[in-house]
N, C-alpha and C. Protein backbone atom coordinates (compact mmCIF):
# COMPACT_ATOMS: atom_id res chain seq x y z
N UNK A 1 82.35 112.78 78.36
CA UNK A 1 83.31 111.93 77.67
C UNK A 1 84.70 112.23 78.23
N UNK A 2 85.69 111.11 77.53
CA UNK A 2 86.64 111.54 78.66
C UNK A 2 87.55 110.74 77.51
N UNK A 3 89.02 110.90 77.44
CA UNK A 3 89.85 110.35 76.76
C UNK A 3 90.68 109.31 77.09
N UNK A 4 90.72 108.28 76.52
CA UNK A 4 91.84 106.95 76.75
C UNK A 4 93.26 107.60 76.87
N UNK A 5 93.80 107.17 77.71
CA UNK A 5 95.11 107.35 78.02
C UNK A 5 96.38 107.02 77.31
N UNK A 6 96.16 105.83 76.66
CA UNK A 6 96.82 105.42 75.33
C UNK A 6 96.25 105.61 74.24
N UNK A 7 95.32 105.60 73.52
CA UNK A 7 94.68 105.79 71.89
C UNK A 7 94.18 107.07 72.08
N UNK A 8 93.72 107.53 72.99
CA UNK A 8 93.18 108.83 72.66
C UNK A 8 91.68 109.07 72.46
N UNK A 9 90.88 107.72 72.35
CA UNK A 9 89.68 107.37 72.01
C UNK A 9 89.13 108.22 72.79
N UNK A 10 87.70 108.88 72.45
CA UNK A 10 86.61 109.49 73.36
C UNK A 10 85.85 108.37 73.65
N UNK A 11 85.71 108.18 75.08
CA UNK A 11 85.10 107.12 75.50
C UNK A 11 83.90 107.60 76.85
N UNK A 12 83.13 107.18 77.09
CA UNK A 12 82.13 107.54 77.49
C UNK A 12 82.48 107.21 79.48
N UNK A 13 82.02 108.08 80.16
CA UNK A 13 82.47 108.05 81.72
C UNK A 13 81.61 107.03 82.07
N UNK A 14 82.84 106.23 83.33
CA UNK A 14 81.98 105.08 83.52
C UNK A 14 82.84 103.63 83.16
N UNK A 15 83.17 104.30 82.22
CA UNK A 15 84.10 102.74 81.10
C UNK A 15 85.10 102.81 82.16
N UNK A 16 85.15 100.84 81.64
CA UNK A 16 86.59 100.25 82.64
C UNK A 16 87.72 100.07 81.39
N UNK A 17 86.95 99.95 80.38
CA UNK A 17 88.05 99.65 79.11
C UNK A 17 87.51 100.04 77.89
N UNK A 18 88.95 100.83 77.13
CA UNK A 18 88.59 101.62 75.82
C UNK A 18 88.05 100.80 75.33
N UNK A 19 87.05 101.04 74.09
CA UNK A 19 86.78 100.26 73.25
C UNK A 19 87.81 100.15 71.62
N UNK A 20 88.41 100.96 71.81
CA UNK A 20 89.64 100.52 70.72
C UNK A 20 90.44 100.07 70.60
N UNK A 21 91.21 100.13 72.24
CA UNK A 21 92.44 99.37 72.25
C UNK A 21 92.74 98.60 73.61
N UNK A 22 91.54 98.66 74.30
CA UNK A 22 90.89 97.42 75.39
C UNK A 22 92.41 97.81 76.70
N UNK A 23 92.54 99.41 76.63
CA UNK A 23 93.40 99.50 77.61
C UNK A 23 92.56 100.05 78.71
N UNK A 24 92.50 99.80 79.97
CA UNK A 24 91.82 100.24 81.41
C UNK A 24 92.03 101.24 81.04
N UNK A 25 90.80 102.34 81.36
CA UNK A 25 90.28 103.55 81.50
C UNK A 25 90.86 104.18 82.58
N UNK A 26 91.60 105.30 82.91
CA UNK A 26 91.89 105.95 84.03
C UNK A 26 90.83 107.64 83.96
N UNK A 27 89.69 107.48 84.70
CA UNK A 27 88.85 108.63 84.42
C UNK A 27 89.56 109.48 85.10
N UNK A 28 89.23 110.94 84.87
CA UNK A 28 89.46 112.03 84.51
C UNK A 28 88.31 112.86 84.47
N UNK A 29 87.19 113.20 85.25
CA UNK A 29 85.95 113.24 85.75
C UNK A 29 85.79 114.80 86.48
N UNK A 30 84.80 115.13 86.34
CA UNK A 30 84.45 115.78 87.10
C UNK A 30 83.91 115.58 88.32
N UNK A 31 83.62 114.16 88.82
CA UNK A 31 82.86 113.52 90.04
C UNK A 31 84.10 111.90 90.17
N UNK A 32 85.14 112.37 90.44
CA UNK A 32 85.94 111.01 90.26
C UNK A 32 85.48 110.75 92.27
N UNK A 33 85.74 109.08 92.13
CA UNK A 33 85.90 109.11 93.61
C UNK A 33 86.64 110.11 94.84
N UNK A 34 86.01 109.86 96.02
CA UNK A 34 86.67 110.84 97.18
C UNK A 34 88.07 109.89 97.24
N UNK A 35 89.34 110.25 96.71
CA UNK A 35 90.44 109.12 97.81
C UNK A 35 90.33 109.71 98.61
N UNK A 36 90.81 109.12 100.14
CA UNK A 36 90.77 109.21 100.96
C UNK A 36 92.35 109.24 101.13
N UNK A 37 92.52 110.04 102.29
CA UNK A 37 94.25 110.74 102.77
C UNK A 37 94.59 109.62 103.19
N UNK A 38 96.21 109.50 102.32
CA UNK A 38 97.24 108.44 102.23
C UNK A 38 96.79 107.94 103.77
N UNK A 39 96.90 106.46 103.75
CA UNK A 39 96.67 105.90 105.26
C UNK A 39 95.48 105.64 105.94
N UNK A 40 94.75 106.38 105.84
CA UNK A 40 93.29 106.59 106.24
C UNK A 40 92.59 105.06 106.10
N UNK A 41 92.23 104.50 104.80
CA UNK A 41 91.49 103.41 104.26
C UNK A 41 92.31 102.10 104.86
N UNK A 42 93.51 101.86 104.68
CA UNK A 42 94.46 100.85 105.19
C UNK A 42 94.57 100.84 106.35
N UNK A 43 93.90 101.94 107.85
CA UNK A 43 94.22 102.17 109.15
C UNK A 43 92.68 102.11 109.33
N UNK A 44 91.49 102.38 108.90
CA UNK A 44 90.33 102.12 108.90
C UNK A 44 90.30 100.55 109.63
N UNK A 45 89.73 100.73 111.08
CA UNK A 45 89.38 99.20 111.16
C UNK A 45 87.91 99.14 111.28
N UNK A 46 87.15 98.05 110.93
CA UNK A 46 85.49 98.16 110.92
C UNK A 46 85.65 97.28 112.44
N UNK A 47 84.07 96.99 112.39
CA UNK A 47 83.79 96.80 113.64
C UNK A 47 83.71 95.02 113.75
N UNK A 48 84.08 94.16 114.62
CA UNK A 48 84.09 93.08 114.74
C UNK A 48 82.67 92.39 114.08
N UNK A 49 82.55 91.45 113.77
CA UNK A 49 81.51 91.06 112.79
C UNK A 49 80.55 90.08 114.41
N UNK A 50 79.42 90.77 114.11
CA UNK A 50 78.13 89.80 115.50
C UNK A 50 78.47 88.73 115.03
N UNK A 51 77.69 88.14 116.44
CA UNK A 51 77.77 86.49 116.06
C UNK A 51 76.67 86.02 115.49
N UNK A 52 76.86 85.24 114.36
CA UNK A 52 76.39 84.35 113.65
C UNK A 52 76.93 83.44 113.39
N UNK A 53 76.58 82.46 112.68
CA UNK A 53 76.79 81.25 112.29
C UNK A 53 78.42 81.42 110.94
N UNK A 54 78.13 82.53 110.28
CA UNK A 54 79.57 82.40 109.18
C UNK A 54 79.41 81.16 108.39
N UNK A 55 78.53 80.72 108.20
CA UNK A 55 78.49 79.78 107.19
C UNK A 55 78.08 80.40 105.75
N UNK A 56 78.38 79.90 104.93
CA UNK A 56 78.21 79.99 103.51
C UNK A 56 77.07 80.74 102.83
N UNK A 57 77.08 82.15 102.47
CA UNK A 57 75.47 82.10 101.92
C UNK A 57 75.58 81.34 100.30
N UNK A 58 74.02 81.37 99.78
CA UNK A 58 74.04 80.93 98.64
C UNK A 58 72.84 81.71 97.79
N UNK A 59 72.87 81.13 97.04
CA UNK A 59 71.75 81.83 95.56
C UNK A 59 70.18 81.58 96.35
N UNK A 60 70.24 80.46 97.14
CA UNK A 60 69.10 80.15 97.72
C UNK A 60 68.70 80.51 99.22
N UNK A 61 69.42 80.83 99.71
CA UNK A 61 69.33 82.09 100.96
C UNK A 61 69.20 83.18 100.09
N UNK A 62 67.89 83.86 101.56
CA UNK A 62 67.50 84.91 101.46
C UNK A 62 68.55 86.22 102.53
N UNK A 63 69.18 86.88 101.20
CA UNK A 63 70.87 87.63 101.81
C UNK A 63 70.36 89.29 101.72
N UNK A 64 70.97 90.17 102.61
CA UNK A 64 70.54 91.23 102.78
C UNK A 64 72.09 92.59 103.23
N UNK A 65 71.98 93.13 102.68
CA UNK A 65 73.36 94.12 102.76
C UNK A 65 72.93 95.33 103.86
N UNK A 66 73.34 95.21 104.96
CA UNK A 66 73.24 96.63 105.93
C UNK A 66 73.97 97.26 106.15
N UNK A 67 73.65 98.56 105.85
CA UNK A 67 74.83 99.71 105.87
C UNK A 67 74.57 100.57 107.48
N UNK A 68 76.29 100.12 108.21
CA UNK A 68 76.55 100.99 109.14
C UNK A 68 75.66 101.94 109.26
N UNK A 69 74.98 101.76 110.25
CA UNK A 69 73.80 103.27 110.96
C UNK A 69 72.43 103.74 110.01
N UNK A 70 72.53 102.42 109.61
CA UNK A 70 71.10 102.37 109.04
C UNK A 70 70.09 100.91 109.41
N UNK A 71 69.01 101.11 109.60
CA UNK A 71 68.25 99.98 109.74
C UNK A 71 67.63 99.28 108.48
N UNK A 72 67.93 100.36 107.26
CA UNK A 72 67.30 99.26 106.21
C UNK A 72 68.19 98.56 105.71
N UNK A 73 67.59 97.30 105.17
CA UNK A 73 68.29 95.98 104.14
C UNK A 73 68.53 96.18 102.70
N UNK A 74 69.15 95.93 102.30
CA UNK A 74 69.28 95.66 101.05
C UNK A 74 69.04 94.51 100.81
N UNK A 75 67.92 94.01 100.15
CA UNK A 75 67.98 92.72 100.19
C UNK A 75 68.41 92.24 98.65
N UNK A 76 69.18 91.40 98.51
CA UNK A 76 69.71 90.27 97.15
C UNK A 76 69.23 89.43 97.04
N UNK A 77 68.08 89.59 95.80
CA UNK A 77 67.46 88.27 95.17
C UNK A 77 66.73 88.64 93.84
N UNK A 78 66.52 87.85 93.42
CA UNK A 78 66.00 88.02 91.70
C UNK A 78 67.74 88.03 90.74
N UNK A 79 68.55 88.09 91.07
CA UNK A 79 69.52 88.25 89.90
C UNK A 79 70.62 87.18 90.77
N UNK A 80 71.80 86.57 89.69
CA UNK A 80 73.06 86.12 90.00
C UNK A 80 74.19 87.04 90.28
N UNK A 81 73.98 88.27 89.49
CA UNK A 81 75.60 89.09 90.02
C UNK A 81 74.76 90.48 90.40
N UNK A 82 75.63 90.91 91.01
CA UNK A 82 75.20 92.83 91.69
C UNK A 82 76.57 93.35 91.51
N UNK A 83 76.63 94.48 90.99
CA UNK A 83 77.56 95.57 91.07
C UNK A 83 77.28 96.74 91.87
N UNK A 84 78.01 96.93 92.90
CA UNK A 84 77.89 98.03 94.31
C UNK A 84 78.54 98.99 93.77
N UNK A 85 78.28 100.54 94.02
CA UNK A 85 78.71 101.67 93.50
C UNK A 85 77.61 102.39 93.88
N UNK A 86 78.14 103.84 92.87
CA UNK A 86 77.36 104.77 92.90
C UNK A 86 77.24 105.79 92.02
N UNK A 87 75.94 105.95 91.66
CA UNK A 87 75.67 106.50 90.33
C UNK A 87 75.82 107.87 90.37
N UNK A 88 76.14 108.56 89.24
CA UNK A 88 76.51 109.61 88.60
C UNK A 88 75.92 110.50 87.50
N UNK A 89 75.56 111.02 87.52
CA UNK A 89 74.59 111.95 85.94
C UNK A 89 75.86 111.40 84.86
N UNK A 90 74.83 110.85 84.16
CA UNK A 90 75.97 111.06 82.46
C UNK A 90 77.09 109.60 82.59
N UNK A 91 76.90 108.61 83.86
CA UNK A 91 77.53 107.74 83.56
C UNK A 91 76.95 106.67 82.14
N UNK A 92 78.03 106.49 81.87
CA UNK A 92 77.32 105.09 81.28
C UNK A 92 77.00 103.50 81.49
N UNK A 93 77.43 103.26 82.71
CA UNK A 93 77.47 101.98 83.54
C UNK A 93 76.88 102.49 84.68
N UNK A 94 75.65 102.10 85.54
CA UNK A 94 75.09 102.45 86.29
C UNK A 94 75.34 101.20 87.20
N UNK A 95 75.85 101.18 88.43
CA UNK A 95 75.76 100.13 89.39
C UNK A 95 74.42 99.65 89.71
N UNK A 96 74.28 98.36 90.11
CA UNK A 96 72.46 97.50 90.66
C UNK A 96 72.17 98.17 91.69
N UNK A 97 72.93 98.37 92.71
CA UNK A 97 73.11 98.60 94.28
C UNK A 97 73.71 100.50 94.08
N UNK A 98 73.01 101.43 94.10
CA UNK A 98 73.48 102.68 94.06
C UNK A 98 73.92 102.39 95.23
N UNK A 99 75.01 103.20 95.90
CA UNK A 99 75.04 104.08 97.25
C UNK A 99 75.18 104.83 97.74
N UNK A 100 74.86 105.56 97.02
CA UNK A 100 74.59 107.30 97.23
C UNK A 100 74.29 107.41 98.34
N UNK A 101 72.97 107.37 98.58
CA UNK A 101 72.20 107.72 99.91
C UNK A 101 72.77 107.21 100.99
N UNK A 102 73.67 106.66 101.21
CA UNK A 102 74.28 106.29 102.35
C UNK A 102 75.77 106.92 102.59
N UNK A 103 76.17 107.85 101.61
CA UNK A 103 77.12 108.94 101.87
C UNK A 103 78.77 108.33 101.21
N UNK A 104 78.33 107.86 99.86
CA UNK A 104 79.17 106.95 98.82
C UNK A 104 80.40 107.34 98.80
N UNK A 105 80.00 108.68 98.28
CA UNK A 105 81.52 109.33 97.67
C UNK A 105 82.37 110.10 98.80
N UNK A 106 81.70 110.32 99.74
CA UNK A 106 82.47 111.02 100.94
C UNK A 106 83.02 109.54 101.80
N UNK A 107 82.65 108.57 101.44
CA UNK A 107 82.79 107.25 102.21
C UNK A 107 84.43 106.90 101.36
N UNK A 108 84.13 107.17 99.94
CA UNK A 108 85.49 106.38 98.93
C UNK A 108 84.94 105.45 98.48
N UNK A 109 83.61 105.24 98.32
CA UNK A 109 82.97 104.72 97.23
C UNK A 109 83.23 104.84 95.89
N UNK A 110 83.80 103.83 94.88
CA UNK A 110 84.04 103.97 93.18
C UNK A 110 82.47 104.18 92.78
N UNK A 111 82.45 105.00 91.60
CA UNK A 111 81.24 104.24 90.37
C UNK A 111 81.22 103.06 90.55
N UNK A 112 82.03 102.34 90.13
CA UNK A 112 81.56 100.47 89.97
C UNK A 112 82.65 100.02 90.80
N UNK A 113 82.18 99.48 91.99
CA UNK A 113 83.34 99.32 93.40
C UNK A 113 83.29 98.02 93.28
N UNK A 114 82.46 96.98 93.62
CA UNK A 114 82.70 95.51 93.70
C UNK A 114 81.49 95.44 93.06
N UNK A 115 82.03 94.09 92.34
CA UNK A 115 80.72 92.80 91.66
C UNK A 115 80.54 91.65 93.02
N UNK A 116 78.98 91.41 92.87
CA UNK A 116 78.76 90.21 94.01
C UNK A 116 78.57 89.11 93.25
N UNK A 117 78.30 88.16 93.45
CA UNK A 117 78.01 87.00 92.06
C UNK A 117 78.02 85.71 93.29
N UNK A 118 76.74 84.88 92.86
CA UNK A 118 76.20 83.85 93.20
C UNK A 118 76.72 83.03 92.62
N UNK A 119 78.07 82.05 92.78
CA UNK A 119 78.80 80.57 92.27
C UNK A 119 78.52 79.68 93.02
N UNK A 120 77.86 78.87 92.09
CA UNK A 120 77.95 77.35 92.64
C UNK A 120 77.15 77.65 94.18
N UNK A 121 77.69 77.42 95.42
CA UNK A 121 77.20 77.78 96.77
C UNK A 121 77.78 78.52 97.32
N UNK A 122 78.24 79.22 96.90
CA UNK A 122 79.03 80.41 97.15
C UNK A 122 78.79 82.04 96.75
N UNK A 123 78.53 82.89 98.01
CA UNK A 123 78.59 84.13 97.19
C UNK A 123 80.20 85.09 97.71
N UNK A 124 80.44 85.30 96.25
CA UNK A 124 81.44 86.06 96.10
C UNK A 124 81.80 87.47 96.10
N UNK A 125 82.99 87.93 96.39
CA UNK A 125 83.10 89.23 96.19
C UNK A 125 84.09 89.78 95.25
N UNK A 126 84.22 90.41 93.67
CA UNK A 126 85.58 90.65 93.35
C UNK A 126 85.16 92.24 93.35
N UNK A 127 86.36 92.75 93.98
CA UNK A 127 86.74 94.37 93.53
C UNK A 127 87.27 94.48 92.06
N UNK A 128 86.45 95.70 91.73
CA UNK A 128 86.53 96.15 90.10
C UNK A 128 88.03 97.00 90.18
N UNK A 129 88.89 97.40 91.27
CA UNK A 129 89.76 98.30 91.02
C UNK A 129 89.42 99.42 91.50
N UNK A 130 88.75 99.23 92.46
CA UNK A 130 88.34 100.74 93.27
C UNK A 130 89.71 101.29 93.69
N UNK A 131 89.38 102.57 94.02
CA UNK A 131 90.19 103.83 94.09
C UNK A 131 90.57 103.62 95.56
N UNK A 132 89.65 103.25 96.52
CA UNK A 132 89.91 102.78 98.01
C UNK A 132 90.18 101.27 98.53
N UNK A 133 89.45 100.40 97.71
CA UNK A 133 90.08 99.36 98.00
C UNK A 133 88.34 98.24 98.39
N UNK A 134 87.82 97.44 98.79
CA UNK A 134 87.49 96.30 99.01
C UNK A 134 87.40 95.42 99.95
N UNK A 135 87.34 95.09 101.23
CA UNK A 135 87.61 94.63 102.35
C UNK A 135 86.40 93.78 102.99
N UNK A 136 87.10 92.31 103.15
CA UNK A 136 86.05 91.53 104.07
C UNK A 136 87.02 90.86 105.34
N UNK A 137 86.10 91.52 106.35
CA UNK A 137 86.44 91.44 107.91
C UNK A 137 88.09 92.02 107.70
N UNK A 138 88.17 93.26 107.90
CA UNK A 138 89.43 93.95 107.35
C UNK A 138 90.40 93.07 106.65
N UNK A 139 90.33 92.17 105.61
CA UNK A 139 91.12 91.69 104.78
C UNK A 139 90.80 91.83 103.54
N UNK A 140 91.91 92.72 102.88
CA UNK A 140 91.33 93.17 101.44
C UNK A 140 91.26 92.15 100.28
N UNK A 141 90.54 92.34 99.90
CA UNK A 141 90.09 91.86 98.64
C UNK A 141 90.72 92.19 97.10
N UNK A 142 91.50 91.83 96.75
CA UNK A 142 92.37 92.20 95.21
C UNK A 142 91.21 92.17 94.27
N UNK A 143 91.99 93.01 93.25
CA UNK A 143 91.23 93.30 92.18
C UNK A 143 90.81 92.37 91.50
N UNK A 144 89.93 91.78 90.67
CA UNK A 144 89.73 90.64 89.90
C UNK A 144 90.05 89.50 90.73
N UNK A 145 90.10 89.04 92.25
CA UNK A 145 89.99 88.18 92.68
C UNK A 145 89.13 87.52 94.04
N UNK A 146 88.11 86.64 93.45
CA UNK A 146 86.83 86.79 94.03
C UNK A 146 87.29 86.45 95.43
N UNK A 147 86.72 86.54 96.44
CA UNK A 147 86.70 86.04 97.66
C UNK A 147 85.23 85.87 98.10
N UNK A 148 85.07 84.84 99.05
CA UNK A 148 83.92 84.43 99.54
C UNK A 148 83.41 85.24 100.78
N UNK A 149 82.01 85.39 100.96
CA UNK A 149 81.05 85.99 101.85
C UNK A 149 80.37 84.74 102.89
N UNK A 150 80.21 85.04 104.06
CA UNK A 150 79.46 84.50 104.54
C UNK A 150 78.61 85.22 105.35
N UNK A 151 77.51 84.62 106.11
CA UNK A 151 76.60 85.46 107.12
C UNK A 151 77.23 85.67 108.61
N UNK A 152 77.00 87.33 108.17
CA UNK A 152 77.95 87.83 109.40
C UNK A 152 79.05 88.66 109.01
N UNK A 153 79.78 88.42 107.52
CA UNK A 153 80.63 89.05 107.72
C UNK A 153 80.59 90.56 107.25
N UNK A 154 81.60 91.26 107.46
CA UNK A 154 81.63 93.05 107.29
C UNK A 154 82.62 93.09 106.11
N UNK A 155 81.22 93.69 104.83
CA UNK A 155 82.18 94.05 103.86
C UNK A 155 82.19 95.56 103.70
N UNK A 156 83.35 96.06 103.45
CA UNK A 156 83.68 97.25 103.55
C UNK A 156 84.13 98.11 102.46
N UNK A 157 83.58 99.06 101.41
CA UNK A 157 83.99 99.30 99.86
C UNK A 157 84.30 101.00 100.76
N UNK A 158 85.65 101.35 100.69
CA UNK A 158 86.59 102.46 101.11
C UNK A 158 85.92 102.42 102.73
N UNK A 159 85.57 103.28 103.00
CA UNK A 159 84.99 103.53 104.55
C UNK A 159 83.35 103.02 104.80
N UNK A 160 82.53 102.84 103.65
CA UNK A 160 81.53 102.47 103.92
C UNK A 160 81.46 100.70 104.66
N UNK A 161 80.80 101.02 105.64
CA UNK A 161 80.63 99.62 106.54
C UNK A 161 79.79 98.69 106.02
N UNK A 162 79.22 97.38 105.64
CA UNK A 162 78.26 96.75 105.10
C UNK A 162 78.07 95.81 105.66
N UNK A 163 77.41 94.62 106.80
CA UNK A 163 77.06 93.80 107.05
C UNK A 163 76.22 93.27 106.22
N UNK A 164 76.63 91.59 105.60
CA UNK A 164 76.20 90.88 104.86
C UNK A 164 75.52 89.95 105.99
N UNK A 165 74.37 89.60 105.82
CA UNK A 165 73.52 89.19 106.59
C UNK A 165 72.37 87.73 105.63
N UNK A 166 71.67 86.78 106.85
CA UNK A 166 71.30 85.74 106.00
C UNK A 166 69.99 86.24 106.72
N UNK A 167 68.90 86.28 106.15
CA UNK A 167 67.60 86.57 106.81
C UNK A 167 67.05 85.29 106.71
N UNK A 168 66.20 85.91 108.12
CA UNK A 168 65.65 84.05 109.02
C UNK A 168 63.76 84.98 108.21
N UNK A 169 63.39 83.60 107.69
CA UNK A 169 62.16 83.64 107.44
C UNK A 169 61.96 84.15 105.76
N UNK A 170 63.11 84.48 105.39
CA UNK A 170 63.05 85.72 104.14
C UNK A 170 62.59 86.71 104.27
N UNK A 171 63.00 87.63 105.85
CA UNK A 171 62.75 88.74 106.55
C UNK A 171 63.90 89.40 105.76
């Protein structure tokens, strides 16, 4: 547990907002994100995005998340929204998409880093207020303001690399 910054409330780790007085949570953790040294994340450039097409994914493409220096997919389907992060003993909000295993918190991975969400024909990206920041094709992404994905491009939550990808066949 951890205390609201204004009311004082004991509120459970994990929370984005007290439940008493609906002010943003600033945790205070024993496992808070890695920041990363002033400059570092903002001088971070990822790698030019392959060629593909960059057209639009949707709810009905079959979409797949690859993390820098790994060959497996993440693949996105069965749900409308995903929350990317990484889980914690004793949180109380567990992200869809852990990313632990791909080296989260040494990356500047938040607990709850970005929501993905399937609109209309559009899949989106909003950052929750991560500690590092949000980035598609090195252009950051503001807090609470969605921006669009397409196939091909490199989304980036602190240093972790992510190619958003459209799979041919529903490979």
């Amino acid at each position: 547990m951890i205390s609201c910054h204004v009311c004082h409330a004991s509120v459970y780790y994990g929370t984005l907002f007290c439940p008493e007085c609906c002010a943003r949570v600033s945790e205070d953790s024993s496992s808070p994100t890695n920041a990363l040294p002033a400059g570092k994340a903002a001088d971070f450039i990822p790698p030019k995005p392959t060629e593909s097409s960059h057209a639009p994914l949707t709810s009905t493409d079959s979409i797949a998340l690859k993390v820098a220096g790994n060959n497996v997919g993440i693949p996105l389907f069965g749900q409308q929204e995903y929350i990317l992060g990484r889980a914690e003993k004793g949180q109380a909000v567990i992200p869809d998409i852990d990313l632990n295993r791909f080296g989260a918190h040494e990356k500047g991975v938040s607990r709850l880093h970005c929501h993905l969400r399937f609109e209309g024909n559009s899949l989106l990206a909003i950052d929750l207020g991560s500690a590092n920041g949000t980035f598609i094709n090195d252009n950051r992404v503001l807090p609470d303001h969605p921006a669009m994905l397409s196939d091909g491009d490199i989304l980036r939550l602190g240093n972790l690399i992510i190619e958003v990808t459209r799979q041919i066949g529903g490979q």
